[in-house]
N, C-alpha and C. Protein backbone atom coordinates (compact mmCIF):
# COMPACT_ATOMS: atom_id res chain seq x y z
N UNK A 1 -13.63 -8.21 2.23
CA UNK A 1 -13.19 -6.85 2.07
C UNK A 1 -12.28 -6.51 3.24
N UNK A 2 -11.28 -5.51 3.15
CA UNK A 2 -9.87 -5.34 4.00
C UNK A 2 -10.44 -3.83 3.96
N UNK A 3 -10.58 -3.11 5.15
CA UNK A 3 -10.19 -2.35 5.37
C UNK A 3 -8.96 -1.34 6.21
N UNK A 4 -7.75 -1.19 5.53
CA UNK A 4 -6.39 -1.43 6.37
C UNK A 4 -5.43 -0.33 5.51
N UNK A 5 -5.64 0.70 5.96
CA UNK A 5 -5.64 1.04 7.90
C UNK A 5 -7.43 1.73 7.73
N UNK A 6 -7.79 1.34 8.98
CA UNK A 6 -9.03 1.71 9.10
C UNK A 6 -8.97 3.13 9.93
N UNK A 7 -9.50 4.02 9.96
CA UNK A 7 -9.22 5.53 10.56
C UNK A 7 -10.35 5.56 11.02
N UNK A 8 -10.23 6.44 12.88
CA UNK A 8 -11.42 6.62 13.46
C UNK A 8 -12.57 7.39 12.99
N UNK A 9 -12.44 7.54 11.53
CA UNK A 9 -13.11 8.73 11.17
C UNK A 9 -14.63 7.58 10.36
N UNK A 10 -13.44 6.60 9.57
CA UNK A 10 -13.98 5.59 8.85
C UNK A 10 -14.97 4.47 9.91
N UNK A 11 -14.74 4.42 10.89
CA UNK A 11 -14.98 3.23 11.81
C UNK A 11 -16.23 3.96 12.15
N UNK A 12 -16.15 5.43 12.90
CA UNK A 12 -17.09 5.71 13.19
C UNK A 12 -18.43 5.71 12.28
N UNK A 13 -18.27 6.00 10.58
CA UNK A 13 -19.42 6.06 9.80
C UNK A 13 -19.87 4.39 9.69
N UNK A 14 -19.14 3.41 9.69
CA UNK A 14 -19.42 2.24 9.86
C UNK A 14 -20.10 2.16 11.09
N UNK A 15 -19.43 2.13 12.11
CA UNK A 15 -20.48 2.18 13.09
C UNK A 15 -21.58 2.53 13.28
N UNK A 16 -21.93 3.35 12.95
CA UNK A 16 -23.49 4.29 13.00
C UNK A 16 -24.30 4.11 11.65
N UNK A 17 -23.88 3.31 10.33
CA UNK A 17 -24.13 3.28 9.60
C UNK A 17 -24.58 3.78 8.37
N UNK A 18 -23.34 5.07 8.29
CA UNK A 18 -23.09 5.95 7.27
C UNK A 18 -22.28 5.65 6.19
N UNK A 19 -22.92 5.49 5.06
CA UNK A 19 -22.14 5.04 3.99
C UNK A 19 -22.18 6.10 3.01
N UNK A 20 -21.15 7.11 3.27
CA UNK A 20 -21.17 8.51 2.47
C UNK A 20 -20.11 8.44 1.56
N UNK A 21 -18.79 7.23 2.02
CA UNK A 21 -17.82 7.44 0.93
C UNK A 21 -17.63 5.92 0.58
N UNK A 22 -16.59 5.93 -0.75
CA UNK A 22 -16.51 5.06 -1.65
C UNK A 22 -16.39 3.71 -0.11
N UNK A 23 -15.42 3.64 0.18
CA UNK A 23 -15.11 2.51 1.64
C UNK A 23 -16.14 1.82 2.38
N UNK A 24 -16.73 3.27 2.75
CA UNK A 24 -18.37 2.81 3.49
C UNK A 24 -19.13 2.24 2.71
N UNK A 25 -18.99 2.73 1.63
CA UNK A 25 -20.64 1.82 0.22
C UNK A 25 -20.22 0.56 0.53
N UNK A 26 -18.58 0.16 -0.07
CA UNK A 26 -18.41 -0.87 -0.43
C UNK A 26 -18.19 -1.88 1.09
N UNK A 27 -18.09 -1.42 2.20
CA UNK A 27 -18.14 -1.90 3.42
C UNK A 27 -19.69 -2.87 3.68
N UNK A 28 -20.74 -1.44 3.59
CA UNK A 28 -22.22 -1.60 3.43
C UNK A 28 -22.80 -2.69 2.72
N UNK A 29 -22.30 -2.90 1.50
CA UNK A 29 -22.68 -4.12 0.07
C UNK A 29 -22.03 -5.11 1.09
N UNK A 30 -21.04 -5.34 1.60
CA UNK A 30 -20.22 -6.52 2.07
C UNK A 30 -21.32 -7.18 3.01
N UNK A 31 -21.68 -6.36 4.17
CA UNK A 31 -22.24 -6.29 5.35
C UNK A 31 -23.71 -7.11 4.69
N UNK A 32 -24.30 -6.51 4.23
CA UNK A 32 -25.74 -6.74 3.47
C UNK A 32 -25.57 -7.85 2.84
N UNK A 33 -24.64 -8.78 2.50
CA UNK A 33 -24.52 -9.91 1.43
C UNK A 33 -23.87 -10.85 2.31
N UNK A 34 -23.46 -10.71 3.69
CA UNK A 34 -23.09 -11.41 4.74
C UNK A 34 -21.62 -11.95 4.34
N UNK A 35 -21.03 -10.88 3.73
CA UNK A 35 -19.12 -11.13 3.52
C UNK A 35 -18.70 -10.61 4.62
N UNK A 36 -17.72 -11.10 4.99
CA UNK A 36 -16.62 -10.26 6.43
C UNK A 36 -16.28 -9.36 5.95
N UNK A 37 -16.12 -8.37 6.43
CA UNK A 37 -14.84 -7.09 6.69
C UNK A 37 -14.21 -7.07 7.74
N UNK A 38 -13.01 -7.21 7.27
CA UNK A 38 -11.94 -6.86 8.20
C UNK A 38 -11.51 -5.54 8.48
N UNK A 39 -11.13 -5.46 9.92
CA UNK A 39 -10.99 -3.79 9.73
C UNK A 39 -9.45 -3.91 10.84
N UNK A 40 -8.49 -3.30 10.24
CA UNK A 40 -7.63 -2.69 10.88
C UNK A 40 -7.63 -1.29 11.61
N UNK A 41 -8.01 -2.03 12.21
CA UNK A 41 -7.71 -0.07 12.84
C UNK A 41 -6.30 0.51 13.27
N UNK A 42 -6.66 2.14 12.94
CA UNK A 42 -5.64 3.06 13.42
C UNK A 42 -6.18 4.02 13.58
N UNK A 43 -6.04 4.60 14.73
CA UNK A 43 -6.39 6.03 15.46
C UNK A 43 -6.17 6.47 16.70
N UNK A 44 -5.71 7.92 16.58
CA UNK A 44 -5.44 8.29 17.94
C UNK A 44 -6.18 8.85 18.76
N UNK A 45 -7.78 8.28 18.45
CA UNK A 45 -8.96 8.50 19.39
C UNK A 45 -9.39 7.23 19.89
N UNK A 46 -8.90 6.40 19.82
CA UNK A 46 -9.23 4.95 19.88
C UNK A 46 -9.77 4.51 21.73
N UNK A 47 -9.42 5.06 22.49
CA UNK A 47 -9.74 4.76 23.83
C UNK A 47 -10.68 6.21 24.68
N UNK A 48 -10.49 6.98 23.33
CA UNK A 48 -11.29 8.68 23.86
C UNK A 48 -13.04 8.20 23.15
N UNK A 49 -13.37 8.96 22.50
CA UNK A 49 -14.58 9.22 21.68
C UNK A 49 -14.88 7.92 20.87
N UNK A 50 -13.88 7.43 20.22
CA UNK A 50 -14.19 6.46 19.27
C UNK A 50 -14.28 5.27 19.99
N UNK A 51 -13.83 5.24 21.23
CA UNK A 51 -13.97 3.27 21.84
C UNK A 51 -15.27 3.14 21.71
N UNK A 52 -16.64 3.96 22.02
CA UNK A 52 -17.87 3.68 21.90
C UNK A 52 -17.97 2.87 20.29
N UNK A 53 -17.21 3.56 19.28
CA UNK A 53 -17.73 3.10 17.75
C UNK A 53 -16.53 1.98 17.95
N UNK A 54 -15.78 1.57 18.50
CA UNK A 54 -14.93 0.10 18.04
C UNK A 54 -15.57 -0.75 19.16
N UNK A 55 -16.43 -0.42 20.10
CA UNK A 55 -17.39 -1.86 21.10
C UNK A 55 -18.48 -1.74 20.21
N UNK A 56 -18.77 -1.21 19.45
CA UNK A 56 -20.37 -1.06 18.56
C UNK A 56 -19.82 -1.90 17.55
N UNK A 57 -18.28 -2.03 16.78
CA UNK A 57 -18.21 -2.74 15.55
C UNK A 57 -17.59 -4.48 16.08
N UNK A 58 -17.21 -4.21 17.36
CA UNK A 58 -16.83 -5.81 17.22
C UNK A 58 -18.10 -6.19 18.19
N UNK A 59 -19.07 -5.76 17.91
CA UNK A 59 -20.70 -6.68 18.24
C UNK A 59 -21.00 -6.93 16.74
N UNK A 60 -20.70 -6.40 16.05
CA UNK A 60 -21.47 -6.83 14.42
C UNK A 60 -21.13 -7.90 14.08
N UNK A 61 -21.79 -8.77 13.77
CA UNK A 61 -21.84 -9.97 12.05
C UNK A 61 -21.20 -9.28 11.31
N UNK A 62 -20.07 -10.30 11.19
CA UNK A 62 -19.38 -10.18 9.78
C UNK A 62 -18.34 -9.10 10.01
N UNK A 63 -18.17 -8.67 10.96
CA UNK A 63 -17.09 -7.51 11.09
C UNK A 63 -15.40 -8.62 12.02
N UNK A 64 -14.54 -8.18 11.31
CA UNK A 64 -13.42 -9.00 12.01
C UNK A 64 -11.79 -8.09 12.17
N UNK A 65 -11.83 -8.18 13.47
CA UNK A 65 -10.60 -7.07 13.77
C UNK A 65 -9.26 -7.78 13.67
N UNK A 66 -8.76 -7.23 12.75
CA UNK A 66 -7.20 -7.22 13.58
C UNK A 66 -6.69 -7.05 14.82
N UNK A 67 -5.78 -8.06 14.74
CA UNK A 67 -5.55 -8.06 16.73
C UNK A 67 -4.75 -6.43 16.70
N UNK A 68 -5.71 -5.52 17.81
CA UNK A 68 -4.99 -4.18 18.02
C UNK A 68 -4.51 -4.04 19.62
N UNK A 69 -3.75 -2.74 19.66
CA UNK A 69 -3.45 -2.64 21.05
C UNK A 69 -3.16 -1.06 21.24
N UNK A 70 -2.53 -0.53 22.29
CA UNK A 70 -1.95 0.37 22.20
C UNK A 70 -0.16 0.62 21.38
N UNK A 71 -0.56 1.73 20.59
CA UNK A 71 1.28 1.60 19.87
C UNK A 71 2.14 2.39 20.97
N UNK A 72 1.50 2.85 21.71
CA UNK A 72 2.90 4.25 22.40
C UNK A 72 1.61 4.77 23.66
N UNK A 73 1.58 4.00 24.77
CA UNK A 73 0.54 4.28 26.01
C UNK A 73 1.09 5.70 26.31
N UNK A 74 2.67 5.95 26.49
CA UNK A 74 2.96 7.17 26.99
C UNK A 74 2.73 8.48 25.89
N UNK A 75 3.11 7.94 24.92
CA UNK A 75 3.36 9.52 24.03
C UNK A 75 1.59 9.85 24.09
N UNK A 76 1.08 8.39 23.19
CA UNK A 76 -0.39 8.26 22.90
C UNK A 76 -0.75 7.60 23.61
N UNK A 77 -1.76 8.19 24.54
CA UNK A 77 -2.18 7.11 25.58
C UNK A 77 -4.03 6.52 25.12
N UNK A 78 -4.08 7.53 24.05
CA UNK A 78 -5.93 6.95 23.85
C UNK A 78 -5.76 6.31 22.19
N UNK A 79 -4.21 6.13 21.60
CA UNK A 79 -3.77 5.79 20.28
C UNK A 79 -4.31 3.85 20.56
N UNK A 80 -4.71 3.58 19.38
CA UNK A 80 -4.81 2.20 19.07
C UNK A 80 -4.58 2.06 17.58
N UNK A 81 -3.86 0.64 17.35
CA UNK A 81 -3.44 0.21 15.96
C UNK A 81 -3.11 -0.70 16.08
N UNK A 82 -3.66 -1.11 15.01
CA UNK A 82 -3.73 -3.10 14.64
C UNK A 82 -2.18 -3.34 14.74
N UNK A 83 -2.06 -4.77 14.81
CA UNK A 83 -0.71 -5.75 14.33
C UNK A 83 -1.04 -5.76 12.99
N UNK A 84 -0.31 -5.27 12.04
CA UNK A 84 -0.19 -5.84 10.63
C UNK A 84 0.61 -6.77 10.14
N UNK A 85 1.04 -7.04 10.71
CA UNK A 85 1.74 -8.23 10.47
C UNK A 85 0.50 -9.44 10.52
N UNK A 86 -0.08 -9.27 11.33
CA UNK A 86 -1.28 -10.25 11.72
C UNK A 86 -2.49 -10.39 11.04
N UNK A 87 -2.54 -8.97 9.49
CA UNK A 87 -3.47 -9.16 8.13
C UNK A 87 -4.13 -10.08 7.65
N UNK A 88 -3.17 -11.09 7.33
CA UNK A 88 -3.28 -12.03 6.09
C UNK A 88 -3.62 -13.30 7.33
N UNK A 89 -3.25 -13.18 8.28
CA UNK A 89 -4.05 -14.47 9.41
C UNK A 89 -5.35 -14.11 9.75
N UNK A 90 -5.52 -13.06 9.84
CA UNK A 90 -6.73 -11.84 10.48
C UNK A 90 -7.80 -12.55 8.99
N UNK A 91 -7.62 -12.87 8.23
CA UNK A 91 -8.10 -12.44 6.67
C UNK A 91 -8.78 -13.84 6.01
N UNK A 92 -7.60 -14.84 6.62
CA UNK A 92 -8.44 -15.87 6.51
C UNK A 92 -9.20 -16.87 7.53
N UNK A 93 -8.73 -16.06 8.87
CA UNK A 93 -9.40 -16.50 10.16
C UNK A 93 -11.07 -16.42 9.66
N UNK A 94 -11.16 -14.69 8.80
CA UNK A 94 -12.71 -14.18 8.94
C UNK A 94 -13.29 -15.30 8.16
N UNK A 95 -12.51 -15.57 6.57
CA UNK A 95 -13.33 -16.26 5.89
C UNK A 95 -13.58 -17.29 6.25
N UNK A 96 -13.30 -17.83 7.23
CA UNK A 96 -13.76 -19.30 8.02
C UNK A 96 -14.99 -18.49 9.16
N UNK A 97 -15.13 -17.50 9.21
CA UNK A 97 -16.35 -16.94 9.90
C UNK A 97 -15.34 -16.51 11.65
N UNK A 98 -13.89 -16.81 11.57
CA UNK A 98 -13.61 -16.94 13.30
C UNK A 98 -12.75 -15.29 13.18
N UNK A 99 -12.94 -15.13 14.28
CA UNK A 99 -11.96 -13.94 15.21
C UNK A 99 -10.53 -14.15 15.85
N UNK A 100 -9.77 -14.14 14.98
CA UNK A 100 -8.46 -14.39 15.73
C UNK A 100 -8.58 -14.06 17.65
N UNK A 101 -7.89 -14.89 18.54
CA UNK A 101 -8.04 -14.26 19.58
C UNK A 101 -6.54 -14.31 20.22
N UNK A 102 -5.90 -13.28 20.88
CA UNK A 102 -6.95 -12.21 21.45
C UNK A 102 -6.64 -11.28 20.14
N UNK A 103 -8.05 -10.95 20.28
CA UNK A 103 -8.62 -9.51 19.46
C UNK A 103 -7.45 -8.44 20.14
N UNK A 104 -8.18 -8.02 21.27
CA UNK A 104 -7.25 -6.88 21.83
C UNK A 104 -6.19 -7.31 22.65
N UNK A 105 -5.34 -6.51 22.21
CA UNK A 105 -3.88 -6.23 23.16
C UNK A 105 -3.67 -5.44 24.20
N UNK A 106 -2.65 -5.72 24.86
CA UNK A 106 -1.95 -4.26 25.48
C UNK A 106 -1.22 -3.49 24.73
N UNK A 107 0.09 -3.09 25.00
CA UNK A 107 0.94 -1.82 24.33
C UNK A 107 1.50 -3.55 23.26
N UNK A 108 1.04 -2.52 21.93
CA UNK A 108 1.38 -3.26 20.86
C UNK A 108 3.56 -3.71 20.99
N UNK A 109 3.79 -2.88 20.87
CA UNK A 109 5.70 -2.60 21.41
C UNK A 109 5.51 -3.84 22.35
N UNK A 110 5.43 -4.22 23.49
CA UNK A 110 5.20 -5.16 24.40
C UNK A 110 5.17 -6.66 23.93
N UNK A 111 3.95 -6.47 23.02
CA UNK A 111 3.75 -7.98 22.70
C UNK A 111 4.26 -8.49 21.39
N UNK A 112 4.95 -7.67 20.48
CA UNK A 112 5.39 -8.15 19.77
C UNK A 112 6.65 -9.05 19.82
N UNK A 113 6.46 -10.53 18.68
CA UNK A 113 7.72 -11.61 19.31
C UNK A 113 9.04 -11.13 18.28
C-alpha cells in the first residue's frame, strides 16, 4: 500500500493508531497482515508537532519512508516532503522488506542530482 502524499494529519492517526478514515482502515488491514506501507510524506509540521508522529512511524514493522528532507528550510523551516521521484524505488525496496537509505535528507533543493 502507497500512501503518497502522506499529510501530517494522516501520519499522525497512523501513528497513534487511529483508523477513522478510508486511508487509515486500509493502512491498518496492511499493518495487521504484515504488508508494507509506504508513506510519503508531506507537511508543513514535519519538524514542529508532528516529528514526534514521523520518529513513532519509522520505528514500526512494515512502515517504509520515502527518502524526505526539507523542501524550502528558509520560507518553511519545520516543512518536510518526500523525493518522489524516489516512489517506485521506495516501493520495491519495501517489498523486499528494506528501507532505502538515507531515509532522511537535508534541504530536499540541495540534494537533488
Amino acid at each position: 500500500m502507497v500512501v503518497a502524499p502522506c499529510t501530517g494529519t494522516t501520519l499522525g492517526r497512523l501513528a497513534m493508531g487511529i483508523s477513522d478514515t478510508a486511508v487509515t482502515l486500509a493502512c491498518k488491514a496492511h499493518l495487521r497482515n504484515g504488508r508494507p506501507v509506504v508513506v510519503a510524506i508531506a507537511t508543513n509540521d514535519g519538524l514542529g508537532a508532528n516529528l514526534y508522529n514521523v520518529a513513532t512511524m519509522l520505528n514500526r514493522k512494515f512502515i517504509y519512508f520515502v527518502p524526505f528532507g526539507q523542501d524550502d528550510p528558509k520560507g518553511k523551516p519545520r516543512s518536510l516532503v518526500a523525493r518522489m521521484e524516489l516512489l517506485c524505488e521506495t516501493i520495491f525496496s519495501a517489498l523486499r522488506g528494506e528501507q532505502i537509505q538515507p531515509g532522511i535528507l537535508g534541504n530536499i533543493k540541495e540534494n537533488k542530482d
